[in-house]
N, C-alpha and C. Protein backbone atom coordinates (compact mmCIF):
# COMPACT_ATOMS: atom_id res chain seq x y z
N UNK A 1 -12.26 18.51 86.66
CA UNK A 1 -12.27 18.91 85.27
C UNK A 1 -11.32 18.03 84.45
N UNK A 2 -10.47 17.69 85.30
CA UNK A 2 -8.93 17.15 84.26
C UNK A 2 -9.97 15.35 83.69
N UNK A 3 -10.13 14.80 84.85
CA UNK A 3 -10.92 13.56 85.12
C UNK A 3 -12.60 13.72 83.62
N UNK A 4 -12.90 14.81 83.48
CA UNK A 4 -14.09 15.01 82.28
C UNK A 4 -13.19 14.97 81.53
N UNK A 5 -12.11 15.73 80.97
CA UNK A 5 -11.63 15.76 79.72
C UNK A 5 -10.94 14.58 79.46
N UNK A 6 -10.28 13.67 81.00
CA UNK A 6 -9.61 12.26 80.22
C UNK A 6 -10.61 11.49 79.65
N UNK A 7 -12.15 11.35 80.35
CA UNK A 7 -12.99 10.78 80.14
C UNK A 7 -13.99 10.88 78.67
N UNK A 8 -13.61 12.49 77.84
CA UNK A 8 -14.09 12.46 76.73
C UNK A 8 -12.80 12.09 75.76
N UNK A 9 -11.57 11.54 75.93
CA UNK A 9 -10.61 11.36 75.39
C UNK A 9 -10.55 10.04 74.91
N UNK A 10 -10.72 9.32 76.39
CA UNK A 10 -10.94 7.74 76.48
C UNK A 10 -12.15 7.25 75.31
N UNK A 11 -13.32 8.12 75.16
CA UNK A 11 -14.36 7.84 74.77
C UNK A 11 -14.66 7.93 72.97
N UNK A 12 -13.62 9.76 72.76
CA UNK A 12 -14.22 10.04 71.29
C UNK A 12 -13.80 9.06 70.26
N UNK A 13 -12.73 8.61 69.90
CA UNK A 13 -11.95 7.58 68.69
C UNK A 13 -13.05 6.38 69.14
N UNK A 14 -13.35 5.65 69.94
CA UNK A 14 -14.03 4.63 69.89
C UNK A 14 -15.33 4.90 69.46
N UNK A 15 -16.28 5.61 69.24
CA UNK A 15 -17.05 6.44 68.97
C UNK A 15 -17.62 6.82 67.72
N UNK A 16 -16.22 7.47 67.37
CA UNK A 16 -16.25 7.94 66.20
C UNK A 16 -16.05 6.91 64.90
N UNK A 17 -15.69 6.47 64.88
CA UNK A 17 -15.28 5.60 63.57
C UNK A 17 -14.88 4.22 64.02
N UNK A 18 -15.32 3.31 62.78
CA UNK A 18 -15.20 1.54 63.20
C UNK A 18 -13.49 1.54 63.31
N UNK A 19 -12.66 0.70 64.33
CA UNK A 19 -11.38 0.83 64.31
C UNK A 19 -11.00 -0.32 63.49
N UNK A 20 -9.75 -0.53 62.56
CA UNK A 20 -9.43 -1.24 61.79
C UNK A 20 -8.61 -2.02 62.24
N UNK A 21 -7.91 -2.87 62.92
CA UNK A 21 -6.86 -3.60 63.69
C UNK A 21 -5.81 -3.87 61.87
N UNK A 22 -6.36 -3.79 61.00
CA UNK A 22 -4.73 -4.38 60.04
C UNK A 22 -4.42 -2.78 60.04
N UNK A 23 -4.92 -1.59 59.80
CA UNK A 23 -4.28 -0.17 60.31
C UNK A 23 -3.18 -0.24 61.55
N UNK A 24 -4.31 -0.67 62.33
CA UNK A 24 -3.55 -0.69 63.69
C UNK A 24 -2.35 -1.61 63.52
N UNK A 25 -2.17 -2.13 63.00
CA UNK A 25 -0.66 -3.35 62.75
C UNK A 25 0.30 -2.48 62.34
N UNK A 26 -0.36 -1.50 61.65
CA UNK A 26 0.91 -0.58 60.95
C UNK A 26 1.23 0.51 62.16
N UNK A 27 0.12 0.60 62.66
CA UNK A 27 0.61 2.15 63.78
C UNK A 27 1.34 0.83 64.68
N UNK A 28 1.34 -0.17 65.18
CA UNK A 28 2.04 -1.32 66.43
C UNK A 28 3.68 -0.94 65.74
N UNK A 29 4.00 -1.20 64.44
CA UNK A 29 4.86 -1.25 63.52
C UNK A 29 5.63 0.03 63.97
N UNK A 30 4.91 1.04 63.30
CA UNK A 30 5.88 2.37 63.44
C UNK A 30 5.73 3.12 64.65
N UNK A 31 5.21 2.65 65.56
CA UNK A 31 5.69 3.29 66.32
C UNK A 31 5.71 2.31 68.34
N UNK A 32 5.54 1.17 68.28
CA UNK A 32 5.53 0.21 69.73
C UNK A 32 5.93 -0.78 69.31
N UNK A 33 6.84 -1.55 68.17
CA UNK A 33 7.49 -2.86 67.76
C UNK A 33 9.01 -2.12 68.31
N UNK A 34 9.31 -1.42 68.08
CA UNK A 34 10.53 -1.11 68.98
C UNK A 34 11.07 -1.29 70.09
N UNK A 35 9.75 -1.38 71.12
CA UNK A 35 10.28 -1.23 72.34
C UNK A 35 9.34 -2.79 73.11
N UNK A 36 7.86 -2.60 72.45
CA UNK A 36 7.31 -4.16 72.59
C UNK A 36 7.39 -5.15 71.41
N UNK A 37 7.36 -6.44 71.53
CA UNK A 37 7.12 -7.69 70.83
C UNK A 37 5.01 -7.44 70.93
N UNK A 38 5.22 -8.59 69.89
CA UNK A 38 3.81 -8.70 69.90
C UNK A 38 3.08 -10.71 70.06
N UNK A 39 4.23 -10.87 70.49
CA UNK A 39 4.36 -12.38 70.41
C UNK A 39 4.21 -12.55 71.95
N UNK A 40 3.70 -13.32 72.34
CA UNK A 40 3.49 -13.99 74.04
C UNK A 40 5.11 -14.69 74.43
N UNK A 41 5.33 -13.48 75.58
CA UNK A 41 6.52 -14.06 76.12
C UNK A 41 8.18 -13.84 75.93
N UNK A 42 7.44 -13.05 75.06
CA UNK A 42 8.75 -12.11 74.60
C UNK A 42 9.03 -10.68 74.66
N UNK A 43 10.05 -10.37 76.06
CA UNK A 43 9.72 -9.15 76.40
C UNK A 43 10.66 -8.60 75.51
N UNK A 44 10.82 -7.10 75.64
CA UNK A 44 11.42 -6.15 74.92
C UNK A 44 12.01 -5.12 76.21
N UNK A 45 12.38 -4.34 75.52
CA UNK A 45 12.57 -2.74 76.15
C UNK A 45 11.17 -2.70 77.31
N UNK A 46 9.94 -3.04 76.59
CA UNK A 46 8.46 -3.00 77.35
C UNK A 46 8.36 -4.33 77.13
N UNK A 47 7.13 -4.83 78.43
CA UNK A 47 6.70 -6.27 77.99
C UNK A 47 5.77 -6.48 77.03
N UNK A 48 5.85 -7.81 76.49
CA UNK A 48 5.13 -8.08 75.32
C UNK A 48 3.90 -7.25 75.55
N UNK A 49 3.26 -6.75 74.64
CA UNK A 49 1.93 -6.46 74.13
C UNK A 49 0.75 -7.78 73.88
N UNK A 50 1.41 -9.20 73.98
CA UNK A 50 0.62 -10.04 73.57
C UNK A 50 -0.50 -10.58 74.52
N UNK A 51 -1.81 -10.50 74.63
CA UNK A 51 -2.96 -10.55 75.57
C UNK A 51 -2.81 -9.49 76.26
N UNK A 52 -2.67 -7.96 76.03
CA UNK A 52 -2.26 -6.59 76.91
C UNK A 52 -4.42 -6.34 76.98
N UNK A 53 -4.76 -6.37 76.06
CA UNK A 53 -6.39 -6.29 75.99
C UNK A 53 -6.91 -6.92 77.44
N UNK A 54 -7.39 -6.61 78.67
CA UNK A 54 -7.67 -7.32 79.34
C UNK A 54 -7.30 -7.37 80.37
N UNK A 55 -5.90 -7.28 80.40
CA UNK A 55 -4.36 -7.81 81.72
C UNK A 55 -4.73 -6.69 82.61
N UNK A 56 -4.34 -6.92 83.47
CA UNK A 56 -4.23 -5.74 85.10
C UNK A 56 -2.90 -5.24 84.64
N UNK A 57 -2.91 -3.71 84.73
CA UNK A 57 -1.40 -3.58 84.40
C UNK A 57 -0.08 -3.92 85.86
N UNK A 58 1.28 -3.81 85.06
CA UNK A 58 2.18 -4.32 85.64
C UNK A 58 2.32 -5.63 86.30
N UNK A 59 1.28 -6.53 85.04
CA UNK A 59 1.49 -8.13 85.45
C UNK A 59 2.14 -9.11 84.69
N UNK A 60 2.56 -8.64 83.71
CA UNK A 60 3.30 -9.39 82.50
C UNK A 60 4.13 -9.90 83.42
N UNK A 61 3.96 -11.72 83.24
CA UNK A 61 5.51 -12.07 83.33
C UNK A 61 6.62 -11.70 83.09
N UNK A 62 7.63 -11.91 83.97
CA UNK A 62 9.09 -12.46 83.62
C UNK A 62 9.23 -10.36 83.10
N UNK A 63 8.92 -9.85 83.91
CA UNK A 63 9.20 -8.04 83.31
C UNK A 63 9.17 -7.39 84.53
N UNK A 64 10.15 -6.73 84.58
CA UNK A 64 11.02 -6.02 85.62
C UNK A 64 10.10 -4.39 85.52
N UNK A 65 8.91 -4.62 85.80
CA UNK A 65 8.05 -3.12 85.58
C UNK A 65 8.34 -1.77 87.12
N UNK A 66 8.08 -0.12 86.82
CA UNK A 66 8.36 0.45 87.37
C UNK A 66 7.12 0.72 88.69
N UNK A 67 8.30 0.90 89.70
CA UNK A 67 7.09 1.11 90.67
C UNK A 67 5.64 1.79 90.84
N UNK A 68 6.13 2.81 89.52
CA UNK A 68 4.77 3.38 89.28
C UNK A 68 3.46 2.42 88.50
N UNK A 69 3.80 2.01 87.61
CA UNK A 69 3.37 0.75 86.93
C UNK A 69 2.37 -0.18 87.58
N UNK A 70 3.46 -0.85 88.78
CA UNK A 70 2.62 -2.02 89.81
C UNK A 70 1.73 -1.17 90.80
N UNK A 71 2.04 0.00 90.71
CA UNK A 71 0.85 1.03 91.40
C UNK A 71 -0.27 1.55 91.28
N UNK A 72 -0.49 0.87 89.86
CA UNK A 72 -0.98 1.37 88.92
C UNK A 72 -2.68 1.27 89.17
N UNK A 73 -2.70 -0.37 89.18
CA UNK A 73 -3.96 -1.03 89.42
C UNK A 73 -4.73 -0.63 88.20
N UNK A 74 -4.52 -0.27 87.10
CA UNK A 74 -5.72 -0.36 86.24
C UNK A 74 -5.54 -1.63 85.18
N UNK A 75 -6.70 -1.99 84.43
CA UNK A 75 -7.18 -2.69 83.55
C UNK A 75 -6.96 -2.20 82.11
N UNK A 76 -6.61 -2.88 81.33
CA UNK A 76 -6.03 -2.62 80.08
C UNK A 76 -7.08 -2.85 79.17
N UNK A 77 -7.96 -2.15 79.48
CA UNK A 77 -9.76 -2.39 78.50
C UNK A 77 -9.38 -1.21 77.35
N UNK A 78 -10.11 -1.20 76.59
CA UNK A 78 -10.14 -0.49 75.39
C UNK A 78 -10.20 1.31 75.98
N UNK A 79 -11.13 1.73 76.73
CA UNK A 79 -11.27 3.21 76.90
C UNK A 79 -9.65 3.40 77.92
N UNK A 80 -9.24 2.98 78.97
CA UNK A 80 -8.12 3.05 79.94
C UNK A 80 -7.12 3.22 78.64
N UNK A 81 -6.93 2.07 77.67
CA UNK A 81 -5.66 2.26 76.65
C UNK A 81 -6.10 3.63 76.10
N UNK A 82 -7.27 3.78 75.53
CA UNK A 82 -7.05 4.91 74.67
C UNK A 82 -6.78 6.64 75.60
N UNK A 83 -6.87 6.45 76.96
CA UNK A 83 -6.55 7.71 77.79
C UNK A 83 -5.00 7.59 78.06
N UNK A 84 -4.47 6.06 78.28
CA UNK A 84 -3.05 5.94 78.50
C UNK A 84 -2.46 5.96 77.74
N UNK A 85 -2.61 5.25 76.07
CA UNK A 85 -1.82 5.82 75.29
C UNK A 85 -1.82 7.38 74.24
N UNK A 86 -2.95 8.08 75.00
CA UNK A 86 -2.68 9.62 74.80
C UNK A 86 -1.86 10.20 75.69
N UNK A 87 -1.81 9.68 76.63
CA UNK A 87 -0.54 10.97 77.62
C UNK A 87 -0.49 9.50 78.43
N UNK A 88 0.68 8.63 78.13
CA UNK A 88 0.84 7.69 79.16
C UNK A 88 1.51 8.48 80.82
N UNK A 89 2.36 9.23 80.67
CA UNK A 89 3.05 10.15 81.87
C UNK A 89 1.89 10.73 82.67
N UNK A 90 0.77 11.41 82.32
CA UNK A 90 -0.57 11.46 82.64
C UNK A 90 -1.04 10.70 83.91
N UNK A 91 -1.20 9.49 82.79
CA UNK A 91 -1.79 8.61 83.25
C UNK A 91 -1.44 7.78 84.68
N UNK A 92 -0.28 7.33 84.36
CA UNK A 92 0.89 6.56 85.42
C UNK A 92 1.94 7.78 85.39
N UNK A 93 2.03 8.60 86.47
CA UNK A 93 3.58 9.33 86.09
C UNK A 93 4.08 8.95 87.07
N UNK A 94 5.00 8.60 86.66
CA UNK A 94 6.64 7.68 87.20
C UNK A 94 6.84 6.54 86.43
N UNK A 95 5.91 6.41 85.06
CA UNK A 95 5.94 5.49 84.39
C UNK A 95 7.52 5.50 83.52
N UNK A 96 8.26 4.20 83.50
CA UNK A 96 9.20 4.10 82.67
C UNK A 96 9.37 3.90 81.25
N UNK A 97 7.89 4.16 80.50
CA UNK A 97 7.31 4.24 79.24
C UNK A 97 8.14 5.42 79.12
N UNK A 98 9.31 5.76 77.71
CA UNK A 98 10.12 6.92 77.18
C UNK A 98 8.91 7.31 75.98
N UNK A 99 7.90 7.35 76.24
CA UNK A 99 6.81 7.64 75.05
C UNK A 99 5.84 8.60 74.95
N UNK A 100 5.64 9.71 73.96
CA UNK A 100 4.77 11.23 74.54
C UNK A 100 3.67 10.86 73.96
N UNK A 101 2.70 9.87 73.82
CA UNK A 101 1.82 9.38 73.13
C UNK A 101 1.43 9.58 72.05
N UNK A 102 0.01 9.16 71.36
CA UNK A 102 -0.40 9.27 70.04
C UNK A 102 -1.30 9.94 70.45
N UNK A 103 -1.52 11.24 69.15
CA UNK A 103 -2.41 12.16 69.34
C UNK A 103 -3.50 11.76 68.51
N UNK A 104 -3.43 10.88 67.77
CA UNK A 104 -4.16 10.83 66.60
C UNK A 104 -5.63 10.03 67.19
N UNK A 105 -6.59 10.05 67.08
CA UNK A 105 -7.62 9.46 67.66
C UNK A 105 -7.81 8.68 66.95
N UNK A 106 -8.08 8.28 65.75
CA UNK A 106 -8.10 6.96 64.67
C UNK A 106 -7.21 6.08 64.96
N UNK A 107 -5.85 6.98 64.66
CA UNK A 107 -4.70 5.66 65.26
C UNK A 107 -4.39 5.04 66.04
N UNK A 108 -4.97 5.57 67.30
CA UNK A 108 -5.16 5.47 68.89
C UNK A 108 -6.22 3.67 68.51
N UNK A 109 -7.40 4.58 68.29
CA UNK A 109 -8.75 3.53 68.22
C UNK A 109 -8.05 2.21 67.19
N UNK A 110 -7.41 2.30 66.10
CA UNK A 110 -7.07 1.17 65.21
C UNK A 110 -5.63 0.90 65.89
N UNK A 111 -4.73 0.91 66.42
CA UNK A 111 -3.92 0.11 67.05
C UNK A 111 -4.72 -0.54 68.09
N UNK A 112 -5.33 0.12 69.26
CA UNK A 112 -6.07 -0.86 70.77
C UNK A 112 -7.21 -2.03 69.26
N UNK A 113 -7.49 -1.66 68.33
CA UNK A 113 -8.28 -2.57 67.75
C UNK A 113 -7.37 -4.18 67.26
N UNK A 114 -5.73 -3.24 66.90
CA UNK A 114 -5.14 -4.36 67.14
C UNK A 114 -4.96 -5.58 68.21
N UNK A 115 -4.14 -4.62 69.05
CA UNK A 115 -3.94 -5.07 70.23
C UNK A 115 -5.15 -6.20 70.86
N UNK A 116 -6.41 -5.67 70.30
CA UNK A 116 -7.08 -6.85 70.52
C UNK A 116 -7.01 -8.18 69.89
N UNK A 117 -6.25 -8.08 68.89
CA UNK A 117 -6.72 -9.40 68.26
C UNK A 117 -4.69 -9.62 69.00
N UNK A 118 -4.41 -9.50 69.74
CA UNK A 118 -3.00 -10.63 70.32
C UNK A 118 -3.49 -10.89 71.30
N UNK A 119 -2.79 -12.51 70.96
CA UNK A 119 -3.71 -13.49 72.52
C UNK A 119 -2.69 -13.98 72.95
């Protein structure tokens, strides 16, 4: 049951409405420029966000990630972000992400719309 409901979670914001990536610049802004960069190669608190669209997680260079993390084995595709950054602890728990996610399903869908456009 838990596995249906991540799976209509992952699914509804992409779905529902075209995602805007310059929105999404503002949700990166207020609330993941704190702790990630958005520039290639420049880690933070978290590793860069830059080419995160795509990456196997816990592969960022030069980033000291948590064992839960490199355990992780998932793919950083558009539906995986939008289930991980609703309940990242969820998702990976033992994750060293200090973050209770975004509830918002638009904001969810228009930040990963960002996130796509960093290469």
């Amino acid at each position: 049951m838990r596995f249906i409901m991540l799976a209509i979670i992952a699914l509804a914001p992409l779905a529902a409405h075209a995602a805007d990536a310059d929105a999404g610049k503002a949700v990166y802004s207020n609330k993941c420029r704190v702790c990630h960069s958005n520039t290639a190669g420049e880690n933070r608190v978290g590793p860069s966000l830059a080419g995160v669209v795509g990456r196997a997680s816990g592969t960022y260079p030069n980033y000291h990630y948590s064992d839960a993390m490199l355990a992780a084995h998932k793919t950083w595709d558009a539906a995986t972000l939008n289930v991980y950054l609703t309940h990242p602890k969820d998702v990976v728990p033992g994750t060293k992400m200090a973050f209770n996610g975004i509830s918002d399903d638009t904001d969810r869908g228009n930040l990963i719309a960002y996130l796509s456009t960093l290469k």
